[in-house]
N, C-alpha and C. Protein backbone atom coordinates (compact mmCIF):
# COMPACT_ATOMS: atom_id res chain seq x y z
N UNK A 1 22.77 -17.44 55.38
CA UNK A 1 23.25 -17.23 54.02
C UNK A 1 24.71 -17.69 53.93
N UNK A 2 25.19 -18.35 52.86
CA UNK A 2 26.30 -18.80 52.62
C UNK A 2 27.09 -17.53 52.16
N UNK A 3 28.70 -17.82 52.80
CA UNK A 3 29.08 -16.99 52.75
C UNK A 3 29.89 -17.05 51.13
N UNK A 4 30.40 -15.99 50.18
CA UNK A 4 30.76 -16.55 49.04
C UNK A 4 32.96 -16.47 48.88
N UNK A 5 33.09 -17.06 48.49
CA UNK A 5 34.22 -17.14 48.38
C UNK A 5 35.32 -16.55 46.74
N UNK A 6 35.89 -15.49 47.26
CA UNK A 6 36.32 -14.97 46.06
C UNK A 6 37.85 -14.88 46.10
N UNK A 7 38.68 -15.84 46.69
CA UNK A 7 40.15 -15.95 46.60
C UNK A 7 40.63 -16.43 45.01
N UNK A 8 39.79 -16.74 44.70
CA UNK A 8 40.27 -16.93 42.96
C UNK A 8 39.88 -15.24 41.80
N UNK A 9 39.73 -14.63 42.74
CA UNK A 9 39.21 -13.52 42.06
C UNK A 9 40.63 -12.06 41.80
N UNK A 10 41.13 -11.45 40.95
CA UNK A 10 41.77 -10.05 41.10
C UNK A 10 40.53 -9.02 40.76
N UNK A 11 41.14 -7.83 40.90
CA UNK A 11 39.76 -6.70 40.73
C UNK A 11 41.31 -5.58 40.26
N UNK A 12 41.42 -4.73 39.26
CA UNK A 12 41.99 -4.03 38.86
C UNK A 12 40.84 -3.01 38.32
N UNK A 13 41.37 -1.70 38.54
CA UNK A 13 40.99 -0.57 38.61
C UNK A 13 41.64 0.75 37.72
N UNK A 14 41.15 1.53 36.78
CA UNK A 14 41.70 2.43 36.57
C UNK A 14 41.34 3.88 37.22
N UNK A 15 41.66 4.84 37.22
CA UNK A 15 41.32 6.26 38.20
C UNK A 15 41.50 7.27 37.07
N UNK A 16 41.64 7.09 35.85
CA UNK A 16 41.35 8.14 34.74
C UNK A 16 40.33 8.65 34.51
N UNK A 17 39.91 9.67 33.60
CA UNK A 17 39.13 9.55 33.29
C UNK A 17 38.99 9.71 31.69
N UNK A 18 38.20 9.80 31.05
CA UNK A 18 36.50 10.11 31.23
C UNK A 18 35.80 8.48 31.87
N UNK A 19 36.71 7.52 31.65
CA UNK A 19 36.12 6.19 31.52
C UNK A 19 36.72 5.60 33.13
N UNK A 20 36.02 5.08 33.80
CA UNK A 20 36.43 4.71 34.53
C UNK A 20 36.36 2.78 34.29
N UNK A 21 37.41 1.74 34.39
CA UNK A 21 37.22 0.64 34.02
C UNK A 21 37.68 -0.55 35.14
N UNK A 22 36.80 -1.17 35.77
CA UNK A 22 36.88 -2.10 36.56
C UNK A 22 36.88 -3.32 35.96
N UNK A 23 38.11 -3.62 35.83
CA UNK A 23 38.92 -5.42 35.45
C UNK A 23 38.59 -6.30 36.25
N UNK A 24 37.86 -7.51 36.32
CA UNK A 24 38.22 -8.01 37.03
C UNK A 24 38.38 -9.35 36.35
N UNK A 25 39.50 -10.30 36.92
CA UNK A 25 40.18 -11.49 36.48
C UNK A 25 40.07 -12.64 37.52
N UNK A 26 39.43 -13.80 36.67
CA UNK A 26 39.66 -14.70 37.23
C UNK A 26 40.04 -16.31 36.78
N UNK A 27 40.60 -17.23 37.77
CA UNK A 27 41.46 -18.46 36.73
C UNK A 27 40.58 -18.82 35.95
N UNK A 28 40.88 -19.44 34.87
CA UNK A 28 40.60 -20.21 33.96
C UNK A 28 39.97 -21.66 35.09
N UNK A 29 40.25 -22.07 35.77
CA UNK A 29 40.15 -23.16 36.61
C UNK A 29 38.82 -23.13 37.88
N UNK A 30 38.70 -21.44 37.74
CA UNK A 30 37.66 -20.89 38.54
C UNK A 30 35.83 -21.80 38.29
N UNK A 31 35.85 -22.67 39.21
CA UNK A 31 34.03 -22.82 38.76
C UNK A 31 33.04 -22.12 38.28
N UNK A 32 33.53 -20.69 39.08
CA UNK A 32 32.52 -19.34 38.91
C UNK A 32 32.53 -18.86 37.39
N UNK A 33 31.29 -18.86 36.79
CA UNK A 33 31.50 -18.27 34.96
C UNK A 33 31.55 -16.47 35.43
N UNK A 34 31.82 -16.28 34.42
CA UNK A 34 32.31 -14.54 34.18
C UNK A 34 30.98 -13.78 34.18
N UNK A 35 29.67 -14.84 33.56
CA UNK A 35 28.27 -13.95 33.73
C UNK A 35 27.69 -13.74 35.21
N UNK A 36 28.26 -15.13 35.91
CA UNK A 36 27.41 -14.86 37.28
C UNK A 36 28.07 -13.87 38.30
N UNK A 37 29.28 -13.88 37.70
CA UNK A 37 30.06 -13.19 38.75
C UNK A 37 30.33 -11.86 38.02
N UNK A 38 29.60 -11.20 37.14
CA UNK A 38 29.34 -10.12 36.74
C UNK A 38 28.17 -9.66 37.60
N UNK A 39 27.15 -10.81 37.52
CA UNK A 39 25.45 -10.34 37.85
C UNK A 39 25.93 -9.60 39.73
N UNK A 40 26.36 -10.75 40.22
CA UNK A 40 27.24 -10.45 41.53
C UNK A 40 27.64 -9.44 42.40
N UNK A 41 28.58 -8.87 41.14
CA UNK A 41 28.56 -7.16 41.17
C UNK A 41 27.73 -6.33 41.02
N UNK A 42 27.21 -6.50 40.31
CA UNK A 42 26.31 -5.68 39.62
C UNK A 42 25.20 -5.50 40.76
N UNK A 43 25.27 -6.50 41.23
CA UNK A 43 23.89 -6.41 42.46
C UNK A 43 24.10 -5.83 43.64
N UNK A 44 25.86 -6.44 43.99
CA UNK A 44 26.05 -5.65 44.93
C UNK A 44 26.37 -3.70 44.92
N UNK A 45 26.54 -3.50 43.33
CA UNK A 45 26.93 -2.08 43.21
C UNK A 45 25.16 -1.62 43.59
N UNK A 46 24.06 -2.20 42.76
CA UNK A 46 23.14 -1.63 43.33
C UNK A 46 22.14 -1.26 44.52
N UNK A 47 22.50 -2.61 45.56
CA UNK A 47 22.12 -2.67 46.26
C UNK A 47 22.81 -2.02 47.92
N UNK A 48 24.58 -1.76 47.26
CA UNK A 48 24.94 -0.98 48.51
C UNK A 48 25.66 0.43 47.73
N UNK A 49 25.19 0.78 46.84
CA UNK A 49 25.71 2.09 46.08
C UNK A 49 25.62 3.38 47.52
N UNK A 50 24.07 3.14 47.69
CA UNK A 50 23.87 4.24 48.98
C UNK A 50 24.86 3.91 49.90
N UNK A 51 25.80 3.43 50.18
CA UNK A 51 25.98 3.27 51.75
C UNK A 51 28.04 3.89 51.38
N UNK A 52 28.01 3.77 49.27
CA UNK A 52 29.30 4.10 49.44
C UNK A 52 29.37 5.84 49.94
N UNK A 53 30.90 6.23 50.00
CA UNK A 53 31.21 7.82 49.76
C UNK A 53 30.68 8.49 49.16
N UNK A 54 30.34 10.09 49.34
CA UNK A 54 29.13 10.51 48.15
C UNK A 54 30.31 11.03 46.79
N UNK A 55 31.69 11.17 47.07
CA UNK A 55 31.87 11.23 46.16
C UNK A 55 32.00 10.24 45.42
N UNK A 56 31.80 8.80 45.19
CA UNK A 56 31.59 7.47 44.77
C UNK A 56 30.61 7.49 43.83
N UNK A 57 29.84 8.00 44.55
CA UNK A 57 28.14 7.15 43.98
C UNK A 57 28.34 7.53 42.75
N UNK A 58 28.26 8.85 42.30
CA UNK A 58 27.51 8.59 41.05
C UNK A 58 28.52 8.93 39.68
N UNK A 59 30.02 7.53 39.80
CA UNK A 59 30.73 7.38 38.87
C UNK A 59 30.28 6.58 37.87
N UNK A 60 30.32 6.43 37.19
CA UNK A 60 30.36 5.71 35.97
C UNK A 60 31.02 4.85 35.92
N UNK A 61 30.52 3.54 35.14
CA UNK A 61 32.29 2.47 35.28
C UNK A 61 32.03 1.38 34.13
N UNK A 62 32.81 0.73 33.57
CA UNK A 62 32.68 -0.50 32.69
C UNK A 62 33.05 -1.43 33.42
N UNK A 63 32.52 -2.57 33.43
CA UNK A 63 32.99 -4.05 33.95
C UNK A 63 33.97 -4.87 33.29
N UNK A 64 34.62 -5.11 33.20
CA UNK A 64 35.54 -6.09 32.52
C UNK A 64 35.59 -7.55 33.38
N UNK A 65 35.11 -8.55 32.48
CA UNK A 65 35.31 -9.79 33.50
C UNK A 65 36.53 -10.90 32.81
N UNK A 66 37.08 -11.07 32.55
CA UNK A 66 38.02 -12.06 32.01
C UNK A 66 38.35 -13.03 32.83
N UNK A 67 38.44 -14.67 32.38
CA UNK A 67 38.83 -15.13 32.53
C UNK A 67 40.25 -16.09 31.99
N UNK A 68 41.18 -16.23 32.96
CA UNK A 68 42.68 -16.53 32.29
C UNK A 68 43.33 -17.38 32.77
């Protein structure tokens, strides 16, 4: 499996609550579109959710993908 490369990527985080909101930003110059590299996450939140902290698992969160 190819490995994927995310040095064009930031990930910003808030720790408030009720909403918890995961930013993440990437260049304008980036090949990667904002949908695939949403799906990305999204797959990896579901597919290694079990393996985070149990106090982790079962937060809530919004995605934010921007590109800039």
């Amino acid at each position: 499996m190819e490995e994927i490369n995310y040095n064009d990527v930031q990930v910003y985080y808030t720790n408030g609550k009720p909403e918890q909101v995961l930013k993440i930003i990437i260049n304008e110059t980036s090949e990667r579109s904002s949908e695939v590299l949403k799906a990305e996450l999204e797959n990896f939140l579901a597919t290694k959710g079990a393996e985070l902290p149990v106090p982790l698992r079962d937060i809530s969160y919004e995605i934010q993908i921007i590109k800039v």
